[in-house]
N, C-alpha and C. Protein backbone atom coordinates (compact mmCIF):
# COMPACT_ATOMS: atom_id res chain seq x y z
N UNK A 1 0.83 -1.14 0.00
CA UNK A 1 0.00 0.00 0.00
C UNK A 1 0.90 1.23 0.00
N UNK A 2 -0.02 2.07 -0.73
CA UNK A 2 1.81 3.55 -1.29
C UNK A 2 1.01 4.94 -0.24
N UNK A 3 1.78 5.43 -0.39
CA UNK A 3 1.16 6.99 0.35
C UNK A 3 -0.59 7.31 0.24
N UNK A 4 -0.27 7.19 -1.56
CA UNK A 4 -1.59 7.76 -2.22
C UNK A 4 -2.72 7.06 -2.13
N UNK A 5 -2.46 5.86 -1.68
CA UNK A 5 -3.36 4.74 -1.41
C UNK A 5 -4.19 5.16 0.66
N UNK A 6 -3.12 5.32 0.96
CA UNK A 6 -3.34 5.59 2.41
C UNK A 6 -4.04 6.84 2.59
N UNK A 7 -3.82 7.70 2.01
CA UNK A 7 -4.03 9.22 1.95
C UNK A 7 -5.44 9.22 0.98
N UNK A 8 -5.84 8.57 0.50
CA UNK A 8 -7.06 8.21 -0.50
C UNK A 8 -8.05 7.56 0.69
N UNK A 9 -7.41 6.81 1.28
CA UNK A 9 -8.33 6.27 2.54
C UNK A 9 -8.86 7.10 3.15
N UNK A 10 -7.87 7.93 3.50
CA UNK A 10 -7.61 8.82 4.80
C UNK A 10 -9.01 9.52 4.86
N UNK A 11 -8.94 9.91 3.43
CA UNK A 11 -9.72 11.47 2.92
C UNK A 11 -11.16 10.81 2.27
N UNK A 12 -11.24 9.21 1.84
CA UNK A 12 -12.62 8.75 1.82
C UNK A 12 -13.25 8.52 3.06
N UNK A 13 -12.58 8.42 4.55
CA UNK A 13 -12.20 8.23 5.74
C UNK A 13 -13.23 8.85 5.99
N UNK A 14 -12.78 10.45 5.91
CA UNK A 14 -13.18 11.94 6.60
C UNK A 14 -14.53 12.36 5.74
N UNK A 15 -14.40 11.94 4.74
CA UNK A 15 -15.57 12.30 4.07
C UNK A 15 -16.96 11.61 4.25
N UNK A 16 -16.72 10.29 4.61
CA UNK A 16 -18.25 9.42 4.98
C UNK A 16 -18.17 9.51 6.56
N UNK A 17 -17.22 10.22 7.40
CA UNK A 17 -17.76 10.49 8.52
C UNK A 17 -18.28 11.60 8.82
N UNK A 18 -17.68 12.66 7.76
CA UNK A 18 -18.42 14.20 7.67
C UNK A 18 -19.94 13.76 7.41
N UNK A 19 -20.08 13.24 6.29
CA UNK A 19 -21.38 12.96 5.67
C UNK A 19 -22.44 11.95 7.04
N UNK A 20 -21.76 11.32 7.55
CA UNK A 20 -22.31 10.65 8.59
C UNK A 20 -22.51 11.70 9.54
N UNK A 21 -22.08 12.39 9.95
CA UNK A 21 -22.16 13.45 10.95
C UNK A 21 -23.47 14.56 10.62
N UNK A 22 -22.81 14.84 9.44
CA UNK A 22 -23.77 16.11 8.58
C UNK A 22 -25.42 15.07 8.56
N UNK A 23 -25.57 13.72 8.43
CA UNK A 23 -26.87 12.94 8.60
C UNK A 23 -27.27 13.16 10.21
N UNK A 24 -26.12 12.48 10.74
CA UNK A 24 -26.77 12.45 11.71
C UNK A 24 -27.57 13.74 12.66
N UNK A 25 -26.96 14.54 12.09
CA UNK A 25 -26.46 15.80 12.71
C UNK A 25 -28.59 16.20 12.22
N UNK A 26 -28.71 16.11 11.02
CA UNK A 26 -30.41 16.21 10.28
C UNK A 26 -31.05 15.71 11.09
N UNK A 27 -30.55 14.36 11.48
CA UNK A 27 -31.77 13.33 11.86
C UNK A 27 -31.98 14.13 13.51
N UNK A 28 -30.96 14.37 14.00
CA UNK A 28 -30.99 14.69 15.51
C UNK A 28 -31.61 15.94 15.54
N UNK A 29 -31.72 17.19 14.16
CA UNK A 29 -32.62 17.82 14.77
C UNK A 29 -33.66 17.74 13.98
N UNK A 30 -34.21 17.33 13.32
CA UNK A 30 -35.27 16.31 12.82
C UNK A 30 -36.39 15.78 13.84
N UNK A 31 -35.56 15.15 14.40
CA UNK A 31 -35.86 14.39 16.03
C UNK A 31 -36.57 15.13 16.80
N UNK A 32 -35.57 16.19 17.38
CA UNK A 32 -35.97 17.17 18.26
C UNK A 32 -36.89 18.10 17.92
N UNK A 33 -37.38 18.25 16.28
CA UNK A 33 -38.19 19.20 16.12
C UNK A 33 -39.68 18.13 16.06
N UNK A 34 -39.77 17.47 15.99
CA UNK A 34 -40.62 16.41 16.20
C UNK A 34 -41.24 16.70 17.57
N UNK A 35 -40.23 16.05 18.39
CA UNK A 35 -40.65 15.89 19.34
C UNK A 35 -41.08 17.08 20.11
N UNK A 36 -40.81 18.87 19.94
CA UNK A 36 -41.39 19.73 20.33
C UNK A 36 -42.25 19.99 19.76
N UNK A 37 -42.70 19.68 18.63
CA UNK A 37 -44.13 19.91 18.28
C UNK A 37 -45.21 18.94 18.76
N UNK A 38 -44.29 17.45 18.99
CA UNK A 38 -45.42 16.77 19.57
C UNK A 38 -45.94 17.17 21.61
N UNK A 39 -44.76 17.82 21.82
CA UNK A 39 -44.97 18.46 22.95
C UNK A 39 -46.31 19.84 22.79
N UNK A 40 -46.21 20.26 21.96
CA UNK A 40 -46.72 21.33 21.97
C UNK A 40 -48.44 21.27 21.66
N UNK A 41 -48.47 20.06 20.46
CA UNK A 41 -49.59 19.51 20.16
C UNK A 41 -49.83 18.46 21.61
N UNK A 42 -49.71 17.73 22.31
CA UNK A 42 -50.11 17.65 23.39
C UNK A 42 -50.61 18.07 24.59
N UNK A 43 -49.58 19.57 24.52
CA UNK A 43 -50.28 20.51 25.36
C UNK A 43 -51.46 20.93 25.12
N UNK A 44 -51.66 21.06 23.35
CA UNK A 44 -53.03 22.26 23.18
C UNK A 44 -54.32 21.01 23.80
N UNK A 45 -54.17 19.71 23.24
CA UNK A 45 -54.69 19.10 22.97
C UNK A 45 -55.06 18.89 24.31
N UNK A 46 -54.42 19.00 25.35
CA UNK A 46 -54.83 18.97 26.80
C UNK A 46 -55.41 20.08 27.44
N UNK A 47 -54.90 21.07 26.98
CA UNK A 47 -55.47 22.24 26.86
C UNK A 47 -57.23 22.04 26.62
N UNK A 48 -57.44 21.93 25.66
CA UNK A 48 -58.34 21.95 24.53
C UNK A 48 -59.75 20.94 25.78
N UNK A 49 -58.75 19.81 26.09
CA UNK A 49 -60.10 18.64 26.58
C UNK A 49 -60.22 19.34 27.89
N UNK A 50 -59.81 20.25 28.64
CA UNK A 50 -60.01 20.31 29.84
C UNK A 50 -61.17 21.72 29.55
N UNK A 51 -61.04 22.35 28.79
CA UNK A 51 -62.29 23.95 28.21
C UNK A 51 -63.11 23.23 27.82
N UNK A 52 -62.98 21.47 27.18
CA UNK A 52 -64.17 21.36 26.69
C UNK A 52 -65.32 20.45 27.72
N UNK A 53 -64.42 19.98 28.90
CA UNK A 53 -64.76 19.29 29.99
C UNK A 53 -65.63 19.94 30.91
N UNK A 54 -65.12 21.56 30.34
CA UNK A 54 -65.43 22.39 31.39
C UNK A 54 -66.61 22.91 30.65
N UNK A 55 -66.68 23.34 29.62
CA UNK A 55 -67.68 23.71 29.28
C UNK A 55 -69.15 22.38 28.95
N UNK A 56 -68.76 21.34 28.84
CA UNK A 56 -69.79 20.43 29.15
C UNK A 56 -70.31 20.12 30.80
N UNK A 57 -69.60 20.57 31.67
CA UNK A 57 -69.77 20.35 33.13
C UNK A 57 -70.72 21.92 32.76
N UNK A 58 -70.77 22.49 32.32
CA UNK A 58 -71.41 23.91 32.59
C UNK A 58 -72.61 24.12 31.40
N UNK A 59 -72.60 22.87 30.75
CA UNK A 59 -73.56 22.40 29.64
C UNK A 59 -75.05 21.71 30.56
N UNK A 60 -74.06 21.16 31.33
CA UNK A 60 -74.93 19.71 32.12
C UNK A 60 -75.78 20.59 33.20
N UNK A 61 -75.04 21.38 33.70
CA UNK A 61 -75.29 22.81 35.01
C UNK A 61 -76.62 23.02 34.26
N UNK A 62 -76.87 23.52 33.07
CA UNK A 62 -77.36 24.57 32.54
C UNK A 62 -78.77 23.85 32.52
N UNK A 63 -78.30 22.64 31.74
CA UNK A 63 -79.44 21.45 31.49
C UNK A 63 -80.62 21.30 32.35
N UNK A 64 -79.56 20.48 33.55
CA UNK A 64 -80.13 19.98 34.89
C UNK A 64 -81.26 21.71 35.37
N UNK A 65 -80.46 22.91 35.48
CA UNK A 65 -81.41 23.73 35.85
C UNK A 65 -82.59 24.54 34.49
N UNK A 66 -82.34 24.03 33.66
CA UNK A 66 -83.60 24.19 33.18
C UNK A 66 -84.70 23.42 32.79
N UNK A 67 -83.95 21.89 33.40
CA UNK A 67 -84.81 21.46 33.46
C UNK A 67 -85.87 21.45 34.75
N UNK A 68 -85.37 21.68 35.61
CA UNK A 68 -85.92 22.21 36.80
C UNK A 68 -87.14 23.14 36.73
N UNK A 69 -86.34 24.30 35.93
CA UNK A 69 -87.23 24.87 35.56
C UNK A 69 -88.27 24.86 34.70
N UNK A 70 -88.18 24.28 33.88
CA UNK A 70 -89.56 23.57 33.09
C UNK A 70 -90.35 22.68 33.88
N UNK A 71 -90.04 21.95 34.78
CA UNK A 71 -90.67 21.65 35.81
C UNK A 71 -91.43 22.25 36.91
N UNK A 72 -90.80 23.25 36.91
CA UNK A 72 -91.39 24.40 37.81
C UNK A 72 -92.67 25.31 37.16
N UNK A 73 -92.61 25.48 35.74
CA UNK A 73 -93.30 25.96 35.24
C UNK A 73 -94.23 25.04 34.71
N UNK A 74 -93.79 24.11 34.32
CA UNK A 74 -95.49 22.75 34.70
C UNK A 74 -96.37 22.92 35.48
N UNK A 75 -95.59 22.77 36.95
CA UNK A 75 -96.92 22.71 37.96
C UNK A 75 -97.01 23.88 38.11
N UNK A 76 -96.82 25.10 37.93
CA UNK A 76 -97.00 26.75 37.65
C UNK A 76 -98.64 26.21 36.65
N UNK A 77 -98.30 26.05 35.82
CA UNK A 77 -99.77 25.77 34.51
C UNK A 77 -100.19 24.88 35.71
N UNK A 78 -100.15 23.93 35.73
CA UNK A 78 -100.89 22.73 36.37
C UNK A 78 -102.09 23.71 37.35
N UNK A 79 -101.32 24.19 38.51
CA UNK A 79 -101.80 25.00 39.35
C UNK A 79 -102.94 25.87 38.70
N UNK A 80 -102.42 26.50 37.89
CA UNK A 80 -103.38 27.88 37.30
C UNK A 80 -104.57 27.05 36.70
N UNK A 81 -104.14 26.06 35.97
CA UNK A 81 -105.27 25.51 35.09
C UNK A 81 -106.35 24.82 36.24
N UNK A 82 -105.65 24.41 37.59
CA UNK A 82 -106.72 24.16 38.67
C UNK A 82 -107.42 25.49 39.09
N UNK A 83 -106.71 26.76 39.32
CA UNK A 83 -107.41 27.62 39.84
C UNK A 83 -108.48 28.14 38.51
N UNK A 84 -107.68 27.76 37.64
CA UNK A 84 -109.25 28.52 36.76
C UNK A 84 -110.20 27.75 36.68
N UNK A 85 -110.47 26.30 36.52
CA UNK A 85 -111.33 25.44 36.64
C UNK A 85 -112.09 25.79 37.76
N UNK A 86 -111.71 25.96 39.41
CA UNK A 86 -112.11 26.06 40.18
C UNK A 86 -112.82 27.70 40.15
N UNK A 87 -112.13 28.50 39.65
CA UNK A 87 -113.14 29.75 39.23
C UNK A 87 -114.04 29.52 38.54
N UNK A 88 -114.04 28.81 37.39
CA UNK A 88 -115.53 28.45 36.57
C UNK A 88 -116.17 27.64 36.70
N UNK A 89 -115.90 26.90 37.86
CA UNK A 89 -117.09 25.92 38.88
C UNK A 89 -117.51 27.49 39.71
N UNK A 90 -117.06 27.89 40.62
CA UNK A 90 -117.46 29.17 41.20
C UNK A 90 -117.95 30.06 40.59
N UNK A 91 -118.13 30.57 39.46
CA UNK A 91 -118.95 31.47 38.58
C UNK A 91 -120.22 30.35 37.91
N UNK A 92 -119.95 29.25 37.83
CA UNK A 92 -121.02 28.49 37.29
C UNK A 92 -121.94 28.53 38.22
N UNK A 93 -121.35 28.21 40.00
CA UNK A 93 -122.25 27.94 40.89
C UNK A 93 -123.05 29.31 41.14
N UNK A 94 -122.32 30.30 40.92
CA UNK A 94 -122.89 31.76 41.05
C UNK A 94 -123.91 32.03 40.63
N UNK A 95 -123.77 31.40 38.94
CA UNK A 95 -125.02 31.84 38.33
C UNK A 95 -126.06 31.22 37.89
N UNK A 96 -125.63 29.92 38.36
CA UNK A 96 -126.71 28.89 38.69
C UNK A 96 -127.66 29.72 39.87
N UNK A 97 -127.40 30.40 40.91
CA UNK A 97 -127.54 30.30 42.52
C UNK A 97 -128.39 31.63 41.86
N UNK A 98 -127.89 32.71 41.03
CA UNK A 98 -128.60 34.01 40.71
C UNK A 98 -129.82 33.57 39.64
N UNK A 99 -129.63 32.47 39.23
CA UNK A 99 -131.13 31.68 38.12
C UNK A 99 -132.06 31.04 39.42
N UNK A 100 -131.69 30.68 40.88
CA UNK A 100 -132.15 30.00 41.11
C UNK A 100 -132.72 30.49 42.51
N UNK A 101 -132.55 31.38 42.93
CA UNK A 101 -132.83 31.98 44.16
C UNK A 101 -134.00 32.64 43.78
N UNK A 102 -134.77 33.26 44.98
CA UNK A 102 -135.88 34.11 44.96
C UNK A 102 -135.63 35.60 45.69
N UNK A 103 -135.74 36.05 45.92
CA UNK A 103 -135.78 37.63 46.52
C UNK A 103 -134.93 37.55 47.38
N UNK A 104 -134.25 37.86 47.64
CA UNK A 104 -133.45 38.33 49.19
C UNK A 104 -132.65 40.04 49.27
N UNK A 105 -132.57 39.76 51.00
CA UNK A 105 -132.10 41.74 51.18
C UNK A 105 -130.62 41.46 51.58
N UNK A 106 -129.94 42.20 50.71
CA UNK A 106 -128.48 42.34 50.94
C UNK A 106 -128.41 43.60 52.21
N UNK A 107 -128.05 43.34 53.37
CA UNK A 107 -127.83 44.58 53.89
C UNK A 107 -126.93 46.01 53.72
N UNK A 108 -127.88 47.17 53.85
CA UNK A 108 -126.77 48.15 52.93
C UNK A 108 -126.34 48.76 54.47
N UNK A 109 -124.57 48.80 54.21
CA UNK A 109 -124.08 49.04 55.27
C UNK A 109 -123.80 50.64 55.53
N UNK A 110 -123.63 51.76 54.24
CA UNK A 110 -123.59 52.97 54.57
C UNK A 110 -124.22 54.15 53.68
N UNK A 111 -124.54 54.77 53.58
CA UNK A 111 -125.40 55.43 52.64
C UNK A 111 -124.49 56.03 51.42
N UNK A 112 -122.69 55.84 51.76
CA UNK A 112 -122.29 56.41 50.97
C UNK A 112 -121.60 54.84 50.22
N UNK A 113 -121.84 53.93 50.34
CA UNK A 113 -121.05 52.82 49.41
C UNK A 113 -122.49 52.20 48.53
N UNK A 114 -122.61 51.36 47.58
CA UNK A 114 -122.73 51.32 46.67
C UNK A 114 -123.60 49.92 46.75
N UNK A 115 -124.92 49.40 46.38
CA UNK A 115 -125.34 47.58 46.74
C UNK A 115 -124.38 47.11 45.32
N UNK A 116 -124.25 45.45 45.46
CA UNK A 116 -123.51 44.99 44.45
C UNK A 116 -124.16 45.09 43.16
N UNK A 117 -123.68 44.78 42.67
CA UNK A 117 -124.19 45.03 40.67
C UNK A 117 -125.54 44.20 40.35
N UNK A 118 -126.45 44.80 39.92
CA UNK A 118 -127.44 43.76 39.70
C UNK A 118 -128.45 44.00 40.88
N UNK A 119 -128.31 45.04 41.75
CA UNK A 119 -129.02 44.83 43.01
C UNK A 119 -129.96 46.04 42.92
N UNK A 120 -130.90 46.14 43.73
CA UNK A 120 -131.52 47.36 43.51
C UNK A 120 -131.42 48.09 45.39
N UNK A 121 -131.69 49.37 44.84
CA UNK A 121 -131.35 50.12 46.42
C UNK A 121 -132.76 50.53 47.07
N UNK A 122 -132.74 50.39 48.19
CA UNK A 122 -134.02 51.11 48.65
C UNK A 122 -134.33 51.49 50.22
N UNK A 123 -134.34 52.89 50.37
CA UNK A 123 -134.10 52.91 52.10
C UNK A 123 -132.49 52.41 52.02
N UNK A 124 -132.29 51.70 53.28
CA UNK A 124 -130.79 51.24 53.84
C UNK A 124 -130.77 49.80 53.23
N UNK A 125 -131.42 49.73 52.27
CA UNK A 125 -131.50 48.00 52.11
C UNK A 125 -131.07 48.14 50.64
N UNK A 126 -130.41 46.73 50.26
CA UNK A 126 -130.12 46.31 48.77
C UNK A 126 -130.76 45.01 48.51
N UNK A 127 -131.49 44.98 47.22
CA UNK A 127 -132.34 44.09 47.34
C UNK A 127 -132.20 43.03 45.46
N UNK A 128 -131.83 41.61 45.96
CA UNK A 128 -131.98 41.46 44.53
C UNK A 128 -133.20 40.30 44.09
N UNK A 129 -133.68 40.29 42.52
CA UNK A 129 -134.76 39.32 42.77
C UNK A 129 -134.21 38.59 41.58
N UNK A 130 -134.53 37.42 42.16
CA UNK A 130 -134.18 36.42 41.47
C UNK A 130 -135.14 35.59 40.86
N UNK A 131 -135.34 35.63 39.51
CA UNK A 131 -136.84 34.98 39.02
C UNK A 131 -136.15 33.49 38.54
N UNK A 132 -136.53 32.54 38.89
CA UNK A 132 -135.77 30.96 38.24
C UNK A 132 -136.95 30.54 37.73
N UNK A 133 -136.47 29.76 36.73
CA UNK A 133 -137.44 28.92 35.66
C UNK A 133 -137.86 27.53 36.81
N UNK A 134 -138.62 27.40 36.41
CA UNK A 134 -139.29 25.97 37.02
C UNK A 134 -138.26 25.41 37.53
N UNK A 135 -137.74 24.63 36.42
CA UNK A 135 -137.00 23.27 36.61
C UNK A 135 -135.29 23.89 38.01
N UNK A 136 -135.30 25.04 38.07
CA UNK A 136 -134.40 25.30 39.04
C UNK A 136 -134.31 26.16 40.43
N UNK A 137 -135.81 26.11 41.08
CA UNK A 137 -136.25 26.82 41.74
C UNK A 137 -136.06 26.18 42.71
N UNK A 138 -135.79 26.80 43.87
CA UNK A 138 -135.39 26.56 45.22
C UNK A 138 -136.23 25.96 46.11
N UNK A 139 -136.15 25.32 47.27
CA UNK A 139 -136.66 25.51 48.36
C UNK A 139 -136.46 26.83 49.48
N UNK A 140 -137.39 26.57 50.58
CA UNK A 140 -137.06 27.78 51.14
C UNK A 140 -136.10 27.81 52.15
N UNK A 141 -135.55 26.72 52.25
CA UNK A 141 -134.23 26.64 52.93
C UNK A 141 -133.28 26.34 52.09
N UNK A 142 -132.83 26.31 51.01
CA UNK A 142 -132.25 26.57 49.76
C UNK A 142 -131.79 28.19 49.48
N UNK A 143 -132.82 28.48 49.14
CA UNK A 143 -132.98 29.66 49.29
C UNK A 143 -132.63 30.47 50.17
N UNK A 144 -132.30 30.31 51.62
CA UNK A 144 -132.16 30.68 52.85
C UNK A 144 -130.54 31.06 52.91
N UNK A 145 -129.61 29.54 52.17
CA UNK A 145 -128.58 29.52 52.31
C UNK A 145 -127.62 29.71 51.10
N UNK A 146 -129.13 30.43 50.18
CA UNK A 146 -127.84 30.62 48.88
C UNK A 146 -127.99 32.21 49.55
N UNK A 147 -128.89 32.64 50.38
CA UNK A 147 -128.71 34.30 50.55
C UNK A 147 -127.40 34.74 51.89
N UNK A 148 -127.25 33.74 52.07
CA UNK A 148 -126.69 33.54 53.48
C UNK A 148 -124.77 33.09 52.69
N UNK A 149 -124.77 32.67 51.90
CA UNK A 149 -123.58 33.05 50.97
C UNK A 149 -123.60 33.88 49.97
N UNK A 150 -124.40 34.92 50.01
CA UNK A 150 -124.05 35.89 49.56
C UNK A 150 -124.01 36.83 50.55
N UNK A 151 -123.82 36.78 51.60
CA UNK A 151 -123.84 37.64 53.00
C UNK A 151 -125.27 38.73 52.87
N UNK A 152 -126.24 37.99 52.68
CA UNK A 152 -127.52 38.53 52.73
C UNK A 152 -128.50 37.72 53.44
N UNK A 153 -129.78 38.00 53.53
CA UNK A 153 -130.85 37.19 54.49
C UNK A 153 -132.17 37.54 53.23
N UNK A 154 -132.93 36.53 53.30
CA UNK A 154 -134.15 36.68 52.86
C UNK A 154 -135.07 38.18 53.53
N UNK A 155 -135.59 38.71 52.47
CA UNK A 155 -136.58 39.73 52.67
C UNK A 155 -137.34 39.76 53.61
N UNK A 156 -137.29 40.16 54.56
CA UNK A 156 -138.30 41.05 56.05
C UNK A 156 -138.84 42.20 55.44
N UNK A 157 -140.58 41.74 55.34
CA UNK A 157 -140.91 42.97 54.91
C UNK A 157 -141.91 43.79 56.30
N UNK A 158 -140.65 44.58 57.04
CA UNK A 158 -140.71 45.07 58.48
C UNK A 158 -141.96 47.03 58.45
N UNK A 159 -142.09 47.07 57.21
CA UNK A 159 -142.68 48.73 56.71
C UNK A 159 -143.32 48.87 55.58
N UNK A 160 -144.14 49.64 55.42
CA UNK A 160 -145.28 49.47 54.40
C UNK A 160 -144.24 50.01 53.24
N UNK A 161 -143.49 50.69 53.25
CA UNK A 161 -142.82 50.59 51.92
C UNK A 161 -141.56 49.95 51.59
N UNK A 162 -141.41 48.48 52.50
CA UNK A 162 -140.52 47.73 51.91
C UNK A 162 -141.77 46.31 51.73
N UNK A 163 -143.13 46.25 51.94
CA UNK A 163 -143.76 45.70 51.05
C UNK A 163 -144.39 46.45 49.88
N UNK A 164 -144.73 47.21 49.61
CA UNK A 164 -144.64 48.23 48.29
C UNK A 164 -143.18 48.02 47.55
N UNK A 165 -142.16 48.21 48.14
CA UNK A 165 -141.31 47.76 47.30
C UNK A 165 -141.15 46.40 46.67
N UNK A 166 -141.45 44.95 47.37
CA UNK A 166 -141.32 43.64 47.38
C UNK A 166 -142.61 43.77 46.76
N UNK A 167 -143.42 44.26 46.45
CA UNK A 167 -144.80 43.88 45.58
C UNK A 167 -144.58 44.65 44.05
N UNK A 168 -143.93 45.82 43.92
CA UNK A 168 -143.18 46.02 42.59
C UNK A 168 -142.49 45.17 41.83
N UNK A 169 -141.12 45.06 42.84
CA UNK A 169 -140.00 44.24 42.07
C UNK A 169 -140.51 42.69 41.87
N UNK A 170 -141.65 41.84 42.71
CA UNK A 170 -142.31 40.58 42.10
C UNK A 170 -143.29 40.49 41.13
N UNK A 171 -143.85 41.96 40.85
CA UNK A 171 -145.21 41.88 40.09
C UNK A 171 -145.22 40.88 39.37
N UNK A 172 -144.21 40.66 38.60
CA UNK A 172 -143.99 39.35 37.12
C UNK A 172 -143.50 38.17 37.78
N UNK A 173 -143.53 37.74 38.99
CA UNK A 173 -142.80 36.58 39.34
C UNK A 173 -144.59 35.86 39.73
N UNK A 174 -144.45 34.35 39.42
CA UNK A 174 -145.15 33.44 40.31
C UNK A 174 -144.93 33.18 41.66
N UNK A 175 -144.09 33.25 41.95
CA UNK A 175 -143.73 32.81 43.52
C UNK A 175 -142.21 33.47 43.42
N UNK A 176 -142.25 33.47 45.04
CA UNK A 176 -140.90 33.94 45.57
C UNK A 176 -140.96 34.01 47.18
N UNK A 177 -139.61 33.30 47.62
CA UNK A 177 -139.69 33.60 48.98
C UNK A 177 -139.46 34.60 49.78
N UNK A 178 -139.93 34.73 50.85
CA UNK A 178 -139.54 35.98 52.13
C UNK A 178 -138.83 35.45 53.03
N UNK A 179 -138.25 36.83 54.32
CA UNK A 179 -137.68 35.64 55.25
C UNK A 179 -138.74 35.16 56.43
N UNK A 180 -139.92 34.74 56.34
CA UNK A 180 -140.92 34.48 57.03
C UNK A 180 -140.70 33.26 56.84
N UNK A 181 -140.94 32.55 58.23
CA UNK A 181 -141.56 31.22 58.39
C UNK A 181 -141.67 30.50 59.81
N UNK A 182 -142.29 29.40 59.80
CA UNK A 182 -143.66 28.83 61.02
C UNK A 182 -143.10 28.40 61.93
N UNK A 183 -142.65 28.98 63.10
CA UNK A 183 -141.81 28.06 64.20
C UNK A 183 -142.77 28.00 65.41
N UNK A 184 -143.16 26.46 65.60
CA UNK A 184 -144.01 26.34 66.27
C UNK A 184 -145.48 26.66 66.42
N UNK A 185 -146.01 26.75 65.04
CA UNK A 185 -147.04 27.30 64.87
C UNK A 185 -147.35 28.85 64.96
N UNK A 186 -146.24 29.26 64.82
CA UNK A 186 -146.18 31.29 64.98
C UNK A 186 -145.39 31.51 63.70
N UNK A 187 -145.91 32.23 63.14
CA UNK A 187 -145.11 33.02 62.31
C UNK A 187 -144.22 34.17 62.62
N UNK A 188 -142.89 33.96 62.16
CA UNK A 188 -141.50 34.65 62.90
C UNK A 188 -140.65 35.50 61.61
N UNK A 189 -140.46 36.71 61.85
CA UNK A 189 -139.62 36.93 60.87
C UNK A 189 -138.26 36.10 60.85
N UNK A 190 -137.22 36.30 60.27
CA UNK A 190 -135.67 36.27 60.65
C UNK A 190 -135.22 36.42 61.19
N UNK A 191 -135.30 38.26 61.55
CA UNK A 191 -134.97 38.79 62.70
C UNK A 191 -135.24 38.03 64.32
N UNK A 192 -136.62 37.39 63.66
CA UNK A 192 -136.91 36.39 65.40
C UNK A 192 -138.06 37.41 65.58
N UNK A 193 -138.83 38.28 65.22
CA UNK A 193 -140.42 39.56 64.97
C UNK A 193 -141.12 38.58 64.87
N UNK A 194 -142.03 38.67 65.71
CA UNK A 194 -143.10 38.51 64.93
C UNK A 194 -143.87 39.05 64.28
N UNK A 195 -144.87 37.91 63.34
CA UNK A 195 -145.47 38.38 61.95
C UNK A 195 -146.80 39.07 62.90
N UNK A 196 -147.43 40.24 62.22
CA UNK A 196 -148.26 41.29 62.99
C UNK A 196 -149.04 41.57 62.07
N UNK A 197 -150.10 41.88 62.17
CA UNK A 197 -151.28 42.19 60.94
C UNK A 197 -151.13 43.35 61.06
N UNK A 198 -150.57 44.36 60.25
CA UNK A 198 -150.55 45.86 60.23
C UNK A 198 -151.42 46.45 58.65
C-alpha cells in the first residue's frame, strides 16, 4: 500500500464520517423538532379537553337547571289551570244560585257605598230578585242559604214601603220567597219579629 493509497483512505475516511455526521447531525434535529411539536400539540390538545370538559360540566349545570325549571313551570300551569277550573265551577255555581234563588235583602251598610251590581237600592236595604225557571227553583231553605252566601238574608218585609217595594220588584214573578216562616205554629220573621197584621 503507497502513500496515495493511504491518503485516499484517509480522505474517503473523513468524508463518509463528515457525511455521517452532517446525517446524523439532520436526523438529531429532525428528532428534536418532532418531538417539540409533539410536545406542543399535546399541550393544546390537553389544553383543549379540559375547556371542553369544562364547558360540558357547565352544559350539564345549565341542562339539569332548566330542566328544573320547566318543571317548575309545569306545575306553575298545572296550578293555574286548577285555579281557573275552580273559578268556573265558582262562577257556574254563582249563576246557577242568581237563576235559582228568589228575593233576598243584601244589607246596605252605609249610605255612601254602593249595593252589588245587579241589586236594587231602597231605604238602607239592597235588594236582589231572582226569578228561576221551574225546573231550578229553590226551596225555602235553599234559598235561605244561597242568601246567606251571599252575605244577605231573605226579605223582612218590616214597613209598608218595603212591602210596596217587594210587591213592585215581584209583580212578574209566580212565587218567591220571604224571610218568614212557622216556628211552632207562629209566624217569625228572621230577625226572630213577629209576623203582625198591620
Amino acid at each position: 500500500m503507497d502513500y496515495y493509497e493511504l491518503d485516499s483512505r484517509r480522505k474517503h475516511r473523513e468524508i463518509t464520517q463528515g457525511a455521517l455526521g452532517a446525517i446524523t447531525g439532520i436526523t438529531l434535529w429532525r428528532w428534536r423538532t418532532c418531538r417539540l411539536l409533539l410536545l406542543y400539540l399535546n399541550n393544546k390538545i390537553s389544553s383543549d379537553f379540559k375547556t371542553l370538559a369544562q364547558n360540558f360540566t357547565s352544559c350539564e349545570k345549565k341542562s339539569s337547571h332548566l330542566t328544573a325549571e320547566i318543571s317548575q313551570v309545569k306545575q306553575n300551569n298545572h296550578d293555574l289551570q286548577t285555579k281557573i277550573k275552580t273559578l268556573k265551577e265558582k262562577i257556574k255555581t254563582c249563576e246557577d244560585q242568581k237563576e235559582n234563588s228568589g228575593m233576598f235583602r243584601f244589607p246596605y251598610e252605609s249610605r255612601h257605598s254602593s249595593c252589588p251590581k245587579g241589586w236594587i237600592h231602597s231605604q238602607s236595604s239592597c235588594y236582589a230578585v231572582n226569578d228561576a225557571v221551574p225546573r231550578n227553583q229553590k226551596t225555602w231553605e235553599e234559598a235561605q242559604e244561597d242568601c246567606i252566601r251571599k252575605g244577605s238574608d231573605l226579605t223582612i218585609v218590616g214597613n209598608e214601603e218595603e212591602k210596596v217595594k217587594t210587591d213592585s220588584e215581584t209583580v212578574y214573578m209566580n212565587w218567591f220567597w220571604i224571610g218568614l216562616r212557622d216556628e211552632g205554629g207562629k209566624w217569625k220573621w228572621m230577625d226572630g219579629s213577629d209576623l203582625t197584621n198591620q
